[in-house]
C-alpha atoms as a PDB file:
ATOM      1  CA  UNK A   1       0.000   0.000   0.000  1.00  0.00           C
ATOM      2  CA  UNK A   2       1.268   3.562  -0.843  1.00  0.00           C
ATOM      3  CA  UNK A   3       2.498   5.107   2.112  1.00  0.00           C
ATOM      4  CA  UNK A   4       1.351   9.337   3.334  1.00  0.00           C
ATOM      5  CA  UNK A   5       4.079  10.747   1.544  1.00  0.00           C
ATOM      6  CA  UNK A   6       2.993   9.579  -1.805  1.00  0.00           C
ATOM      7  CA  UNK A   7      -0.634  10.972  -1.312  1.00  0.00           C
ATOM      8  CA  UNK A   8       0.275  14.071  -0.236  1.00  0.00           C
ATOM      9  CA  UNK A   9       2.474  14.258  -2.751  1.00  0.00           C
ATOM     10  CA  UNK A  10       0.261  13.356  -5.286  1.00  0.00           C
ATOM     11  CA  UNK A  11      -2.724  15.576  -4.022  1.00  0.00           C
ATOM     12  CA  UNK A  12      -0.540  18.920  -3.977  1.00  0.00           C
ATOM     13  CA  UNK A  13       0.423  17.973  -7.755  1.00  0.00           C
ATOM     14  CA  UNK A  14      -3.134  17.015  -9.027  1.00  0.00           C
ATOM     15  CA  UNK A  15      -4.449  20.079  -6.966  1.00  0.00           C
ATOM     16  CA  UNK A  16      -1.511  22.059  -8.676  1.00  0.00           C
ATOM     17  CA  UNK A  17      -2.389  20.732 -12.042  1.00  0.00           C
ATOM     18  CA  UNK A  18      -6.143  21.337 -11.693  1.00  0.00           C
ATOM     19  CA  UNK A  19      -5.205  25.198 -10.917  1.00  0.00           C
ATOM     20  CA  UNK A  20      -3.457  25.568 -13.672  1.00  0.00           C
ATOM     21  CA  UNK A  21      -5.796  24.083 -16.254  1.00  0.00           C
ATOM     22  CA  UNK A  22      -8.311  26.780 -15.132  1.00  0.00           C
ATOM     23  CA  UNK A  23      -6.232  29.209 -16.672  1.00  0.00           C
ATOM     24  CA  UNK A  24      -5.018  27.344 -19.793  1.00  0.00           C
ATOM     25  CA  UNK A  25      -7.523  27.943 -22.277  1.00  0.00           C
ATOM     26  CA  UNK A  26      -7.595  31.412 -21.793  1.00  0.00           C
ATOM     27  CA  UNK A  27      -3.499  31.942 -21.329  1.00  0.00           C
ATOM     28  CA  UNK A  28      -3.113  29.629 -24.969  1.00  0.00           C
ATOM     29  CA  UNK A  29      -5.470  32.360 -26.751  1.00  0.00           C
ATOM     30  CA  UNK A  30      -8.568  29.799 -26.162  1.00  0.00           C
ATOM     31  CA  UNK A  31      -6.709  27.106 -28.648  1.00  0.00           C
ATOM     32  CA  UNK A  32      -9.034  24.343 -28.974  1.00  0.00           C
ATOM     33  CA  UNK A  33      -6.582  21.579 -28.302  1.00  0.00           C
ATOM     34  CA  UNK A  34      -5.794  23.213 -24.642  1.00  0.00           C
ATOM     35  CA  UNK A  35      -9.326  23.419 -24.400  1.00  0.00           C
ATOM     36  CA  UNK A  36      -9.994  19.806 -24.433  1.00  0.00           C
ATOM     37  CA  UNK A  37      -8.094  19.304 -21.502  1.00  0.00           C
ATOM     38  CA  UNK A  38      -8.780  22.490 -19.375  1.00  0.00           C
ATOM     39  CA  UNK A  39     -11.729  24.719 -18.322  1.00  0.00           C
ATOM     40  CA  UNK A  40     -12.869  26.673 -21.593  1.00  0.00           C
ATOM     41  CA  UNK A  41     -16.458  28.123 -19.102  1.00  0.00           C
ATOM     42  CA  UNK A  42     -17.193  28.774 -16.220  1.00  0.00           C
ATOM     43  CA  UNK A  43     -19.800  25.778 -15.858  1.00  0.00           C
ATOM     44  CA  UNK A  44     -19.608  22.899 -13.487  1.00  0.00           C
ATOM     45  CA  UNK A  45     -18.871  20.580 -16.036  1.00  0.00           C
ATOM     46  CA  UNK A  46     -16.110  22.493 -17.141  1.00  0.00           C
ATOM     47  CA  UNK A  47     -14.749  22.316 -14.151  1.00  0.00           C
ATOM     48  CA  UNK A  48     -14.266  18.840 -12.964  1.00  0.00           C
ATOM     49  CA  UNK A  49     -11.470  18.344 -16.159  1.00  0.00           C
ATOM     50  CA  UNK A  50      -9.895  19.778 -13.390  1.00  0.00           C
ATOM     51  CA  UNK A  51      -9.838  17.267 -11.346  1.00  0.00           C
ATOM     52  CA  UNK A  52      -9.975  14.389 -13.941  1.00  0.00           C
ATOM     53  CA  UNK A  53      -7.228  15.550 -16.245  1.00  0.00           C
ATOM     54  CA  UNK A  54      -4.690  15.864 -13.525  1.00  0.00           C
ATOM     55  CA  UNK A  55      -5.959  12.521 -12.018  1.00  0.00           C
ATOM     56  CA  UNK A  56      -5.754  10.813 -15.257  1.00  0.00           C
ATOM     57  CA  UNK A  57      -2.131  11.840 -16.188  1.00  0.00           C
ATOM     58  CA  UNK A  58      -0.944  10.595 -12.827  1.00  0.00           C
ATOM     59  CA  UNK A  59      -2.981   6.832 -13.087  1.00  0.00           C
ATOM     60  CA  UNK A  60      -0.872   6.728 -16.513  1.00  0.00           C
ATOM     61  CA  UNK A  61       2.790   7.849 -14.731  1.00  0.00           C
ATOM     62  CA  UNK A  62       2.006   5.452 -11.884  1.00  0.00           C
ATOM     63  CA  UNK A  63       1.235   2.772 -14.376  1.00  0.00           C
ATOM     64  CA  UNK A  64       4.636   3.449 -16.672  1.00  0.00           C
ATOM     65  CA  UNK A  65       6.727   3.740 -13.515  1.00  0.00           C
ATOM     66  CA  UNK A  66       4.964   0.727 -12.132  1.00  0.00           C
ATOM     67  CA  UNK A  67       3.516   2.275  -8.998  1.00  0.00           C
ATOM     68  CA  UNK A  68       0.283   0.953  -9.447  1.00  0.00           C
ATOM     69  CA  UNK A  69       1.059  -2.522  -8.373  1.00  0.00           C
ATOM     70  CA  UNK A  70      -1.201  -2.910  -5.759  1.00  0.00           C
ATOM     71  CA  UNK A  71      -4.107  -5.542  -5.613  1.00  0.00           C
ATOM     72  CA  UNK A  72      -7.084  -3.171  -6.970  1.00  0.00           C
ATOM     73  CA  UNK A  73      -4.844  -0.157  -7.673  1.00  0.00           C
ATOM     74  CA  UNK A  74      -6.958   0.921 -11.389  1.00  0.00           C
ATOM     75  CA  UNK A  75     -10.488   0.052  -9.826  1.00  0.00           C
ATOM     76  CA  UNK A  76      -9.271   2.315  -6.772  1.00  0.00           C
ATOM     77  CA  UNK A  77      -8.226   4.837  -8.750  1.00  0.00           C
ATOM     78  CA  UNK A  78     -11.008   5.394 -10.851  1.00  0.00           C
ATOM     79  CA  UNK A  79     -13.381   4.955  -8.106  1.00  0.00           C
ATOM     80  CA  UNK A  80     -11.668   7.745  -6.592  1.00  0.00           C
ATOM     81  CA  UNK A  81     -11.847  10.119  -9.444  1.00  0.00           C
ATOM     82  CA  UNK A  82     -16.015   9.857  -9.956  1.00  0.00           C
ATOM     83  CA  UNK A  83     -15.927   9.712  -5.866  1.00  0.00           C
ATOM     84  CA  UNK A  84     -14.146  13.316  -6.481  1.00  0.00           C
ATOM     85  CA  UNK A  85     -16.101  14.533  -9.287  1.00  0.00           C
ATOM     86  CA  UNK A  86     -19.770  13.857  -7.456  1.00  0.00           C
ATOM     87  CA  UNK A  87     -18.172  15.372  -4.369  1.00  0.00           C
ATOM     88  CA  UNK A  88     -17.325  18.599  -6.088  1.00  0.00           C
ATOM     89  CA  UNK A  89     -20.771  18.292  -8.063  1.00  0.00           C
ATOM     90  CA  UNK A  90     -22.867  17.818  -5.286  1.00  0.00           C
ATOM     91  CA  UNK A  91     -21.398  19.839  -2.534  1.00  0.00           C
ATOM     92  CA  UNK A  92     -22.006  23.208  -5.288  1.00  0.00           C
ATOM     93  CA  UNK A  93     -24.684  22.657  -6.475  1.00  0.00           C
ATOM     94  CA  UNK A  94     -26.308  21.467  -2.555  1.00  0.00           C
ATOM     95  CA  UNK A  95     -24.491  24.771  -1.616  1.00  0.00           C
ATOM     96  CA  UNK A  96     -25.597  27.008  -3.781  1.00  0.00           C
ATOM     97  CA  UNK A  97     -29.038  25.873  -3.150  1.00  0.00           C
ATOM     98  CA  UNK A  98     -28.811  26.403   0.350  1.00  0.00           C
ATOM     99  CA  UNK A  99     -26.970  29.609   0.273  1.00  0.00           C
ATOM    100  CA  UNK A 100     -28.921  31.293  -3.073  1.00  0.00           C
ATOM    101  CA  UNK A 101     -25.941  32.585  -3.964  1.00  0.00           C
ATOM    102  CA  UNK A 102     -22.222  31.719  -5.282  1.00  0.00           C
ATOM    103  CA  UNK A 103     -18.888  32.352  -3.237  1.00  0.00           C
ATOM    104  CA  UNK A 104     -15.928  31.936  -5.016  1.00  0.00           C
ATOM    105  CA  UNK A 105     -13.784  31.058  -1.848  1.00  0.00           C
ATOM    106  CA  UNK A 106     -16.333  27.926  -1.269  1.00  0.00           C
ATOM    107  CA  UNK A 107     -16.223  27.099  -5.032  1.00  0.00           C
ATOM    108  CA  UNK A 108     -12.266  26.768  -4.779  1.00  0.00           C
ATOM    109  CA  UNK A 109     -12.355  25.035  -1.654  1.00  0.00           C
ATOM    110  CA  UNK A 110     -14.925  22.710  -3.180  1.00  0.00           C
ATOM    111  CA  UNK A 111     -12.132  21.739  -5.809  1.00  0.00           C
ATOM    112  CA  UNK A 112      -9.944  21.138  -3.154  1.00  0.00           C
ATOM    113  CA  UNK A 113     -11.992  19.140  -0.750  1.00  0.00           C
ATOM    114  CA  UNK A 114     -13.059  16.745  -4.312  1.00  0.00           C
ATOM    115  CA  UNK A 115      -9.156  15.971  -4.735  1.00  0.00           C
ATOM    116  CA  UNK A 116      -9.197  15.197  -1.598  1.00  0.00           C
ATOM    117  CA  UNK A 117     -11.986  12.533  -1.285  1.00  0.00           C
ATOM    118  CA  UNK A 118     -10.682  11.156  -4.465  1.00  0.00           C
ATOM    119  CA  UNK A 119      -7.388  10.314  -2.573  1.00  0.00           C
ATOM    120  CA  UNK A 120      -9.082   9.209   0.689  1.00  0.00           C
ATOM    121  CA  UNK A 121     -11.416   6.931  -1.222  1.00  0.00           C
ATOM    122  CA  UNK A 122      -8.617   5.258  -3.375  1.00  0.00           C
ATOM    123  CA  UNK A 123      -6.724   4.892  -0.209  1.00  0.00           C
ATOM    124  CA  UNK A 124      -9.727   2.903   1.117  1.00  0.00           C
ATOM    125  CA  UNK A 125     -10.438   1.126  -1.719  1.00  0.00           C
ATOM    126  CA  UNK A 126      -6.799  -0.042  -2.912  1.00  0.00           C
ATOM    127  CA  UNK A 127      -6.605  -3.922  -2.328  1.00  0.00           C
ATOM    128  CA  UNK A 128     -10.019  -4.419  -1.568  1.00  0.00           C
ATOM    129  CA  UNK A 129     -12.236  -6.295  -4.614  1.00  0.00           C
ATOM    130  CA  UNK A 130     -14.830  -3.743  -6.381  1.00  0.00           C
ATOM    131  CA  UNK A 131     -15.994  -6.406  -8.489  1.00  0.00           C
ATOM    132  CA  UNK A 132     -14.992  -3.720 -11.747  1.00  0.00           C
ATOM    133  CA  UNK A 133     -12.250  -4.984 -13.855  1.00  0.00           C
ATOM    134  CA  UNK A 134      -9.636  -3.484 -15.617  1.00  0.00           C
ATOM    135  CA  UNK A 135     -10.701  -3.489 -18.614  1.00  0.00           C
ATOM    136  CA  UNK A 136     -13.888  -1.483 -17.524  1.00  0.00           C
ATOM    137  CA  UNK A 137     -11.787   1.077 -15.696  1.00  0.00           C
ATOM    138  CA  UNK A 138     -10.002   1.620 -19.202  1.00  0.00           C
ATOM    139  CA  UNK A 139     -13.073   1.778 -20.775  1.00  0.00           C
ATOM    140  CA  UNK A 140     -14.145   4.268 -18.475  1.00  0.00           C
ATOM    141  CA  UNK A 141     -11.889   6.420 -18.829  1.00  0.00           C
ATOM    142  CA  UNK A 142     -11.722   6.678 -22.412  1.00  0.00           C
ATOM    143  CA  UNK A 143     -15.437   7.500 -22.426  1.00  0.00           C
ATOM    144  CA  UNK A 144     -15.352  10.419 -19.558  1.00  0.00           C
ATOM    145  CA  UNK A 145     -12.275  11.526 -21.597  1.00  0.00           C
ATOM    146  CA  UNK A 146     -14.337  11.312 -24.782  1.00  0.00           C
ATOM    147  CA  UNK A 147     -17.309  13.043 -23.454  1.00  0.00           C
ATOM    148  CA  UNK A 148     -15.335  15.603 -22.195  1.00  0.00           C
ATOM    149  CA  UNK A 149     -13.636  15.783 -25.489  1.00  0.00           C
ATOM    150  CA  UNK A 150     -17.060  16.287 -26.871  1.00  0.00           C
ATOM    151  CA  UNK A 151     -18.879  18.522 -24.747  1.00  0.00           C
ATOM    152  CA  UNK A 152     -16.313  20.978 -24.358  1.00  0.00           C
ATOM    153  CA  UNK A 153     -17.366  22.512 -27.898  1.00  0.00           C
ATOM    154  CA  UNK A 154     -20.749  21.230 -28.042  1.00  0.00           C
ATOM    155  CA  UNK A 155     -22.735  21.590 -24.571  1.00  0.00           C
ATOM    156  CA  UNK A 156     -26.347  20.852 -24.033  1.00  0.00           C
ATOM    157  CA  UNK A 157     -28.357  23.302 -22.760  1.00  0.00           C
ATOM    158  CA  UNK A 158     -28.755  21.783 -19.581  1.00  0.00           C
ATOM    159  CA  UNK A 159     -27.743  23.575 -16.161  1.00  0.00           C
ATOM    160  CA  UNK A 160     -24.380  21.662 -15.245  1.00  0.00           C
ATOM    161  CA  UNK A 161     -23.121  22.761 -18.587  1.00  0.00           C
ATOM    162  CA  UNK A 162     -24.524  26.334 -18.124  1.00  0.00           C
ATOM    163  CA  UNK A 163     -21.520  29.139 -18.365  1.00  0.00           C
ATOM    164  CA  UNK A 164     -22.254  30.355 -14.647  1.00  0.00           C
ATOM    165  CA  UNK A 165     -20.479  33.617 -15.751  1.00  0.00           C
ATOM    166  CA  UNK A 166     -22.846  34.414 -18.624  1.00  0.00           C
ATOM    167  CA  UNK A 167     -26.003  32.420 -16.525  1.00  0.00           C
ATOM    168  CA  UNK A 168     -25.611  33.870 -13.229  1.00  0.00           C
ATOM    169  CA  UNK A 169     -28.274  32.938 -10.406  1.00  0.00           C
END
């Protein structure tokens, strides 16, 4: 099992990552290719590349360097990342409900609080069976790749994809 060092590690440099890619699009000249991987909106959706991208990129190092050895390691990981996503999804959205209104200090703090449970549910998860195999974990992340891919340039007009700059409550 991964020892403290390597999750705190690892959650300063997805947080890290996730920062950055909010400012990507925007700092490349909004160049389409950036904006596959980084927030091109303001919307929810939008946002949790942020956590994904960052997530994703590590799963692969860790796989190359052979740090994701462990009995369950992939299912874990993935686990984690939709663990982190719905966090960060339903924390806002609960919040802003509650509150009526949008703070940007909780909205950040909601990014960091979703990297977190991602890493605190891998931790828990990592050598336990999930019953999901590899192969479905692969397959999962190609698709929320793919959709995000997809939906970066061609949103529905539905509320988690709503530009919360332009669509303010």
């Amino acid at each position: 099992m991964k020892d403290k060092k390597y999750y705190i590690l690892s959650y300063i440099l997805v947080s890290v990552l996730g920062v950055l890619l909010h400012f990507t699009y925007d700092w490349s000249g909004q160049n389409k290719i950036v904006g596959l991987f980084s927030a091109t909106n303001e919307s929810t959706w939008e946002h949790l590349k942020l956590i994904f991208f960052p997530m994703l990129l590590l799963t692969i190092w860790d796989l190359a360097k052979g740090h994701g050895k462990e009995e369950g390691y992939l299912q874990a990981r993935v686990l984690g990342i939709l663990c982190g996503m719905a966090t960060i999804v339903i924390s806002f959205y609960t919040l802003w409900g509650v509150l009526g209104r949008l703070y940007d200090w909780l909205n950040i703090s909601l990014y960091f609080i979703g990297v977190y449970v991602a890493f605190w549910k891998e931790r828990k998860l990592i050598g336990t069976d999930t019953g999901i195999s590899k192969l479905n974990c692969i397959a999962s992340l190609i698709f929320i790749a793919g959709l995000f891919f997809y939906l970066s340039f061609d949103a529905p007009d539905v509320g988690i994809f709503y530009d919360l700059a332009k669509h303010p409550r």
